[in-house]
C-alpha atoms as a PDB file:
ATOM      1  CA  UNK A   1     -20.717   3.413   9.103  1.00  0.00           C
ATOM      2  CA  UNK A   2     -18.930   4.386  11.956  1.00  0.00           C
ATOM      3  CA  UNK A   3     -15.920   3.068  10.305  1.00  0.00           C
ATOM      4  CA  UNK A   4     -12.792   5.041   9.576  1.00  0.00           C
ATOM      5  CA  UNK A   5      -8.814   4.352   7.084  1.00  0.00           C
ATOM      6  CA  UNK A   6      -6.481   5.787   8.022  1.00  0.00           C
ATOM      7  CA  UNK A   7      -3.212   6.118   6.142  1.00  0.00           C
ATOM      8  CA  UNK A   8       0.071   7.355   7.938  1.00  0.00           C
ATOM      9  CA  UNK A   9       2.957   8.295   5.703  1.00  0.00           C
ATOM     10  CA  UNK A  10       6.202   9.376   7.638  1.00  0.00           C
ATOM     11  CA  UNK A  11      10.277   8.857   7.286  1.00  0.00           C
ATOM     12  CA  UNK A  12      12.327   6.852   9.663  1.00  0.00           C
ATOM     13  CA  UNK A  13      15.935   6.536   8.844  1.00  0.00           C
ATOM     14  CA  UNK A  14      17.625   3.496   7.085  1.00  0.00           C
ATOM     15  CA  UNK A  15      20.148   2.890   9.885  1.00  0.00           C
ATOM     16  CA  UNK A  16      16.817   2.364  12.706  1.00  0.00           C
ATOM     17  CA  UNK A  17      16.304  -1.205  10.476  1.00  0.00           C
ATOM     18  CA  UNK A  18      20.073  -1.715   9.736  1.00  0.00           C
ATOM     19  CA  UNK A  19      20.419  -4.632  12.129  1.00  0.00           C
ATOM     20  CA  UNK A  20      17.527  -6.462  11.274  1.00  0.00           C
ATOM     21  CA  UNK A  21      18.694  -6.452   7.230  1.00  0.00           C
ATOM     22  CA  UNK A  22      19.972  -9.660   7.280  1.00  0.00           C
ATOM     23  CA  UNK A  23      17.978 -11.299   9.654  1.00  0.00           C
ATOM     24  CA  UNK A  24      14.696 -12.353   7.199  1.00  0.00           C
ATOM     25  CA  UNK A  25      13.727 -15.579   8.198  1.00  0.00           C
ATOM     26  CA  UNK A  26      11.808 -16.746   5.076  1.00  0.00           C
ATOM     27  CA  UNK A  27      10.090 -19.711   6.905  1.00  0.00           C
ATOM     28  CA  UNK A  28       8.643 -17.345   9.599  1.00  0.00           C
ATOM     29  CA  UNK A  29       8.563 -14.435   6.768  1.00  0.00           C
ATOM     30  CA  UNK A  30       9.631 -11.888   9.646  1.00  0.00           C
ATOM     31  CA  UNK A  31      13.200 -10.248  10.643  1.00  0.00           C
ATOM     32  CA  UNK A  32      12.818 -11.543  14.284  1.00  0.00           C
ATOM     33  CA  UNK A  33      11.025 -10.783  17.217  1.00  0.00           C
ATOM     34  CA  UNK A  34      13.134  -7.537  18.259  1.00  0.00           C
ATOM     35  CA  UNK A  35      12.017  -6.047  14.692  1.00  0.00           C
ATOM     36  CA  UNK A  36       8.455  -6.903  15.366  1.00  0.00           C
ATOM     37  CA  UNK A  37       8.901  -5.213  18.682  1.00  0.00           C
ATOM     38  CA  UNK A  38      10.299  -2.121  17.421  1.00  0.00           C
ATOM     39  CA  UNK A  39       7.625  -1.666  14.589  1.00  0.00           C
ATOM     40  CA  UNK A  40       4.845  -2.348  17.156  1.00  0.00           C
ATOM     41  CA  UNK A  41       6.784   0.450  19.448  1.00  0.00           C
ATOM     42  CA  UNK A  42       7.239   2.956  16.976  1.00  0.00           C
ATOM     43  CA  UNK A  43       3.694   2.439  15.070  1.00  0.00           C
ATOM     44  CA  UNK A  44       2.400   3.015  18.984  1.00  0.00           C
ATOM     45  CA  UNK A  45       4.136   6.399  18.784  1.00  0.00           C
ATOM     46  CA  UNK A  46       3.547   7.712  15.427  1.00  0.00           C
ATOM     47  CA  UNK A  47      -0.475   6.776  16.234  1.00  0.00           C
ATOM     48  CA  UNK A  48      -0.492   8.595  19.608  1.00  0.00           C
ATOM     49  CA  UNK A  49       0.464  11.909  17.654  1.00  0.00           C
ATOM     50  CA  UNK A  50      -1.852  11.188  14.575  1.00  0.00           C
ATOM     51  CA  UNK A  51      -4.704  10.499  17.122  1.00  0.00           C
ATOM     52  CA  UNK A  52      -3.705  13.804  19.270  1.00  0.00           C
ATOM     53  CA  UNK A  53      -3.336  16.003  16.278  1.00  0.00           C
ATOM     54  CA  UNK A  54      -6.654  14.283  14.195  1.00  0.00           C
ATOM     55  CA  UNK A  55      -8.690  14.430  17.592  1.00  0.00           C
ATOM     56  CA  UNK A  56      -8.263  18.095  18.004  1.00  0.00           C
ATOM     57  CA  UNK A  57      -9.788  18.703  15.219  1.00  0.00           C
ATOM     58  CA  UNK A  58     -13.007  17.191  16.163  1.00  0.00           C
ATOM     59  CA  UNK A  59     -13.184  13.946  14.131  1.00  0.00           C
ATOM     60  CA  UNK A  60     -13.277  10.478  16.600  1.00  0.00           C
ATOM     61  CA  UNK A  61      -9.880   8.423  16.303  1.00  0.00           C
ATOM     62  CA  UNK A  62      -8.928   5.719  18.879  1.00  0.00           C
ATOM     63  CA  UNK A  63      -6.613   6.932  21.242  1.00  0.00           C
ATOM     64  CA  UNK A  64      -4.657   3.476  20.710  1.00  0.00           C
ATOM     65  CA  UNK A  65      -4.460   0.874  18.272  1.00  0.00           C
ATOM     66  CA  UNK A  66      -5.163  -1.588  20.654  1.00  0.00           C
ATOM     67  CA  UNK A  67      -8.767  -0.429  19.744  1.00  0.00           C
ATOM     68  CA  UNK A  68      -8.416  -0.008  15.992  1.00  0.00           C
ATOM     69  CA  UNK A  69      -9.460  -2.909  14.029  1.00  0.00           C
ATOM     70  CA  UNK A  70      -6.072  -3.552  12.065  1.00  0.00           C
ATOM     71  CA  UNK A  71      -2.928  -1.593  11.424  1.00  0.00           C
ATOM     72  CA  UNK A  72       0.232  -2.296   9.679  1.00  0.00           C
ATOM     73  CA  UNK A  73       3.799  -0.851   9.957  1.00  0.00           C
ATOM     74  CA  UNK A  74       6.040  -0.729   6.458  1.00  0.00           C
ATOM     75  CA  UNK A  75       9.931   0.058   7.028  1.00  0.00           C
ATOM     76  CA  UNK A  76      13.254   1.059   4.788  1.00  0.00           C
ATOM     77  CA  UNK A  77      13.218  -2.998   4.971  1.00  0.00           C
ATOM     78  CA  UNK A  78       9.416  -3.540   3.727  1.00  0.00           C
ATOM     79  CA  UNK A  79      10.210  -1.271   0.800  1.00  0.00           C
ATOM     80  CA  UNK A  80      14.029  -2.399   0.056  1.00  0.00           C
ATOM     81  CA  UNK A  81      12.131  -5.955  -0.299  1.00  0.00           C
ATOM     82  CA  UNK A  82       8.908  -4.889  -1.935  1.00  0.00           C
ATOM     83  CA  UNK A  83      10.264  -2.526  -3.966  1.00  0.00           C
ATOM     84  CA  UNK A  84      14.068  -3.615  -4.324  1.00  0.00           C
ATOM     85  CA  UNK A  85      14.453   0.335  -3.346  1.00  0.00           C
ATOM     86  CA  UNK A  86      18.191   1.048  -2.430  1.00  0.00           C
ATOM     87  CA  UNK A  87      18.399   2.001   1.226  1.00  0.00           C
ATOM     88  CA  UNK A  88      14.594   1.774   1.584  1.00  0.00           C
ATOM     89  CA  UNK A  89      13.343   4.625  -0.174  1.00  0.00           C
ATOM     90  CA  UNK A  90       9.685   4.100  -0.530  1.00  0.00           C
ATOM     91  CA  UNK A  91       8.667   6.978  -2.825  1.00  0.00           C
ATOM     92  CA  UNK A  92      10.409   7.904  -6.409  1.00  0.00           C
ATOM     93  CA  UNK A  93      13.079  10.379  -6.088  1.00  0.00           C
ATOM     94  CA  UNK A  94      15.931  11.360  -2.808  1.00  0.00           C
ATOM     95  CA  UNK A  95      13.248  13.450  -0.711  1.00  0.00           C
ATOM     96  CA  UNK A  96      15.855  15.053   1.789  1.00  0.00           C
ATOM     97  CA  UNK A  97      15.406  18.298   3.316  1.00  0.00           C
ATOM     98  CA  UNK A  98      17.752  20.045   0.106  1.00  0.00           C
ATOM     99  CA  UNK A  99      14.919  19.468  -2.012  1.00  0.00           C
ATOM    100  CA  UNK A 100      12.427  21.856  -0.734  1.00  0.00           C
ATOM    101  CA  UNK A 101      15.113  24.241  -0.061  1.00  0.00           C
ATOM    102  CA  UNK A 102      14.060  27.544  -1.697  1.00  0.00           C
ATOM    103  CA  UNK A 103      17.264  27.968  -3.998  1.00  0.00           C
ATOM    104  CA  UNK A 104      16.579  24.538  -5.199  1.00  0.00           C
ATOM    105  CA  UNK A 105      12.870  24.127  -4.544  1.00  0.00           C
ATOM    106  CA  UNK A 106      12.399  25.458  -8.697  1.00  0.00           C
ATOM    107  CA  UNK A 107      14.912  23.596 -10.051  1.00  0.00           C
ATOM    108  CA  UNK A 108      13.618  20.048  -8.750  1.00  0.00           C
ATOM    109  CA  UNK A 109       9.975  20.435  -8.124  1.00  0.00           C
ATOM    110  CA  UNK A 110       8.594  20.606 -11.801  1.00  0.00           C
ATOM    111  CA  UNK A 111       7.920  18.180 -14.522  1.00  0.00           C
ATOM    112  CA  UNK A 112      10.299  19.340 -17.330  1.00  0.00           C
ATOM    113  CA  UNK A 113      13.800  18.002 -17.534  1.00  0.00           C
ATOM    114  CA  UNK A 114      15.417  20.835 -19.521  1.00  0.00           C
ATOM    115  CA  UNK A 115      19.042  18.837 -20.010  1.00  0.00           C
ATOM    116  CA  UNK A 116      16.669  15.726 -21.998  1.00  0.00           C
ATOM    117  CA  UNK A 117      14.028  17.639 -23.938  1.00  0.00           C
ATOM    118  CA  UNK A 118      10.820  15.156 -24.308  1.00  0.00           C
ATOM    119  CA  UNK A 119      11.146  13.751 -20.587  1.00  0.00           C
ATOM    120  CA  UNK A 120       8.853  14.990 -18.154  1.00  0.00           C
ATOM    121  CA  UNK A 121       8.523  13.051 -14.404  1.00  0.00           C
ATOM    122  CA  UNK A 122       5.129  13.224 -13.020  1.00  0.00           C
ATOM    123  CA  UNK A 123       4.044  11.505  -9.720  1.00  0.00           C
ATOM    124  CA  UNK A 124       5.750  12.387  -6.892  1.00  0.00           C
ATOM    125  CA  UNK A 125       9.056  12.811  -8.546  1.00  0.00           C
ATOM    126  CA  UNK A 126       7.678  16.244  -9.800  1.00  0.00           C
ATOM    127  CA  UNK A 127       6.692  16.988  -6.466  1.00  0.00           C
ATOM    128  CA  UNK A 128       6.105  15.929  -2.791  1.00  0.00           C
ATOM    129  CA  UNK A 129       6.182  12.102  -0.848  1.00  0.00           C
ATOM    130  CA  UNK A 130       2.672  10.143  -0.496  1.00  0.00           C
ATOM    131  CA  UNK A 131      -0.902  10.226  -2.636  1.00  0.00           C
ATOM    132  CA  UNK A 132      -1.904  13.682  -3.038  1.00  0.00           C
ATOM    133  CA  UNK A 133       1.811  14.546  -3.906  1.00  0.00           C
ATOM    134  CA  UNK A 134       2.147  11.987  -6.659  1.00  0.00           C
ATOM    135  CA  UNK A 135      -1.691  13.044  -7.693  1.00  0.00           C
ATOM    136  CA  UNK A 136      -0.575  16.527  -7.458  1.00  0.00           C
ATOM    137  CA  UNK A 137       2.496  15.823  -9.958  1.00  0.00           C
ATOM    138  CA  UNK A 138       0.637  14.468 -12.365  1.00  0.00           C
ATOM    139  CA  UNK A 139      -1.755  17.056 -12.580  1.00  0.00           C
ATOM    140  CA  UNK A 140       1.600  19.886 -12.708  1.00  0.00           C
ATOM    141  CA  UNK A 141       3.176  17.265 -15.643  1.00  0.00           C
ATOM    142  CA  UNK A 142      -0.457  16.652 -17.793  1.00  0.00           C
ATOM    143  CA  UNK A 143      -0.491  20.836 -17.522  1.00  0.00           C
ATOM    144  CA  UNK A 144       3.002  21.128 -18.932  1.00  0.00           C
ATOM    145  CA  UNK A 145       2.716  18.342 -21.498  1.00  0.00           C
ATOM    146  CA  UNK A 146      -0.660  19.831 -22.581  1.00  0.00           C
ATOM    147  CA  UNK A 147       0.537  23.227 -22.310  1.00  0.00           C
ATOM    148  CA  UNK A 148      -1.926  24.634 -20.011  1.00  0.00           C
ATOM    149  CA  UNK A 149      -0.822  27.767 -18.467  1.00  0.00           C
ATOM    150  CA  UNK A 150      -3.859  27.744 -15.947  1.00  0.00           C
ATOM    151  CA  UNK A 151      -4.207  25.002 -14.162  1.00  0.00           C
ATOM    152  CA  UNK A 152      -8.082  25.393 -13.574  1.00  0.00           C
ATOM    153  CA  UNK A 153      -8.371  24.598 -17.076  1.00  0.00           C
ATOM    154  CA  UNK A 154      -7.659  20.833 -16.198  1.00  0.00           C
ATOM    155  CA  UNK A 155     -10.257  20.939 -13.615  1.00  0.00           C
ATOM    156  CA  UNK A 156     -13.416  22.329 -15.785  1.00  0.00           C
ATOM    157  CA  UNK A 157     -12.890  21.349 -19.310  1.00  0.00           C
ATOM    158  CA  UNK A 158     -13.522  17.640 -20.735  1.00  0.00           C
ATOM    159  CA  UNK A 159     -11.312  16.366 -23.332  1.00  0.00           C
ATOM    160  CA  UNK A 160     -12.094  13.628 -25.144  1.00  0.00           C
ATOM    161  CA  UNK A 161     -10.021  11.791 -27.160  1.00  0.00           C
ATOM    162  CA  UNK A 162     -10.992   9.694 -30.060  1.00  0.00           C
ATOM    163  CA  UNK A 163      -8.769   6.969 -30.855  1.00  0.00           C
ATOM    164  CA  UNK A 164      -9.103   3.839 -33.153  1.00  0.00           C
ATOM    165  CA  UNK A 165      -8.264   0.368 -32.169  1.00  0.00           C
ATOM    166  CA  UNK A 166      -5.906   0.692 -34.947  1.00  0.00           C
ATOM    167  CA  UNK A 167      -3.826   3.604 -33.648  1.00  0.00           C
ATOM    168  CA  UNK A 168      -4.240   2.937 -29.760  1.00  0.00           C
ATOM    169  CA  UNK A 169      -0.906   1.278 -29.327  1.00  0.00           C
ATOM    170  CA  UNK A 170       1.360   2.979 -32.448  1.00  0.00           C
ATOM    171  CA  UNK A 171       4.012   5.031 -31.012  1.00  0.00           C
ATOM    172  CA  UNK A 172       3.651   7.641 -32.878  1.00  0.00           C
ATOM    173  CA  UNK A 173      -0.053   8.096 -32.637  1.00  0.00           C
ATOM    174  CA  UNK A 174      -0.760  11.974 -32.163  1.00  0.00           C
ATOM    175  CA  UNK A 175      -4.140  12.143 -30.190  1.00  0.00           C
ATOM    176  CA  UNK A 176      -6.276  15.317 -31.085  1.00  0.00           C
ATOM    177  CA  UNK A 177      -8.934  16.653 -28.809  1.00  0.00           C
ATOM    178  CA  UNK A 178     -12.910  16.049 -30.395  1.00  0.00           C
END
């Protein structure tokens, strides 16, 4: 009760971090005070706007996270260690602004790879950055594989599947809806 998480997804650019890339100090498990102090400087920014914007709307944020109970800053760095993702990508596929550019915006958000028939992406390589994106491209990929032309289908209709024990892992099990 009372209680509130709250995630914050944005995009800060690999050369911010640059400097600190080679400064990991694996006793101390941190790239140095002056990262610290520009993660604590920027997360201070990017929750001022979240609480302005979220506060607005009538819901109760703390104006500061000197008040909020934890928080946590991930950068390019966090995820090019995590994740071993080149540059610090921290979600699937290049999301630059040519991607949702309307001459490309049908070519690259979908599931179906038409130059390797059988390969679908789902997550948010079908579609946009953070959790309802990558939800969102599965549900867009399991109506292509499926070949659902209206997605509301996926919504009100249970499948079941029946499998056997026997043909749960064979790679060419075919799974038929009961």
């Amino acid at each position: 009760p009372n209680q509130v998480t709250v995630e914050v997804l944005t995009w800060s650019p690999w050369h911010w971090w640059e400097e600190f890339e080679n400064a990991f100090d694996k006793k101390s498990q941190s790239h140095g005070v002056k990262y610290e102090q520009a993660k604590e400087t920027l997360s201070k920014k990017i929750w001022a706007r979240v609480a302005e914007v979220v506060n607005q709307s009538g819901a109760k944020l703390p104006r500061t996270l000197e008040k909020a109970d934890y928080h946590d800053m991930g950068t390019p760095l966090s995820y090019a260690h995590f994740l071993n993702a080149d540059g610090g990508s921290f979600y699937a596929l290049d999301h630059d602004r040519q991607r949702f550019f309307p001459k490309n915006f049908y070519l690259r958000l979908r599931p179906e790879i038409p130059e390797v028939p059988g390969l679908y992406l789902t997550g948010s390589d079908a579609m946009t950055l953070g959790f309802v994106g990558a939800m969102a491209g599965g549900f867009i990929c399991a109506q292509q594989v499926l070949g659902i032309h209206n997605p509301m289908t996926l919504l009100r209709k249970r499948v079941e599947y029946e499998i056997s024990d026997d043909e749960r892992w064979a790679p060419d099990a075919v799974y038929t809806a009961v």
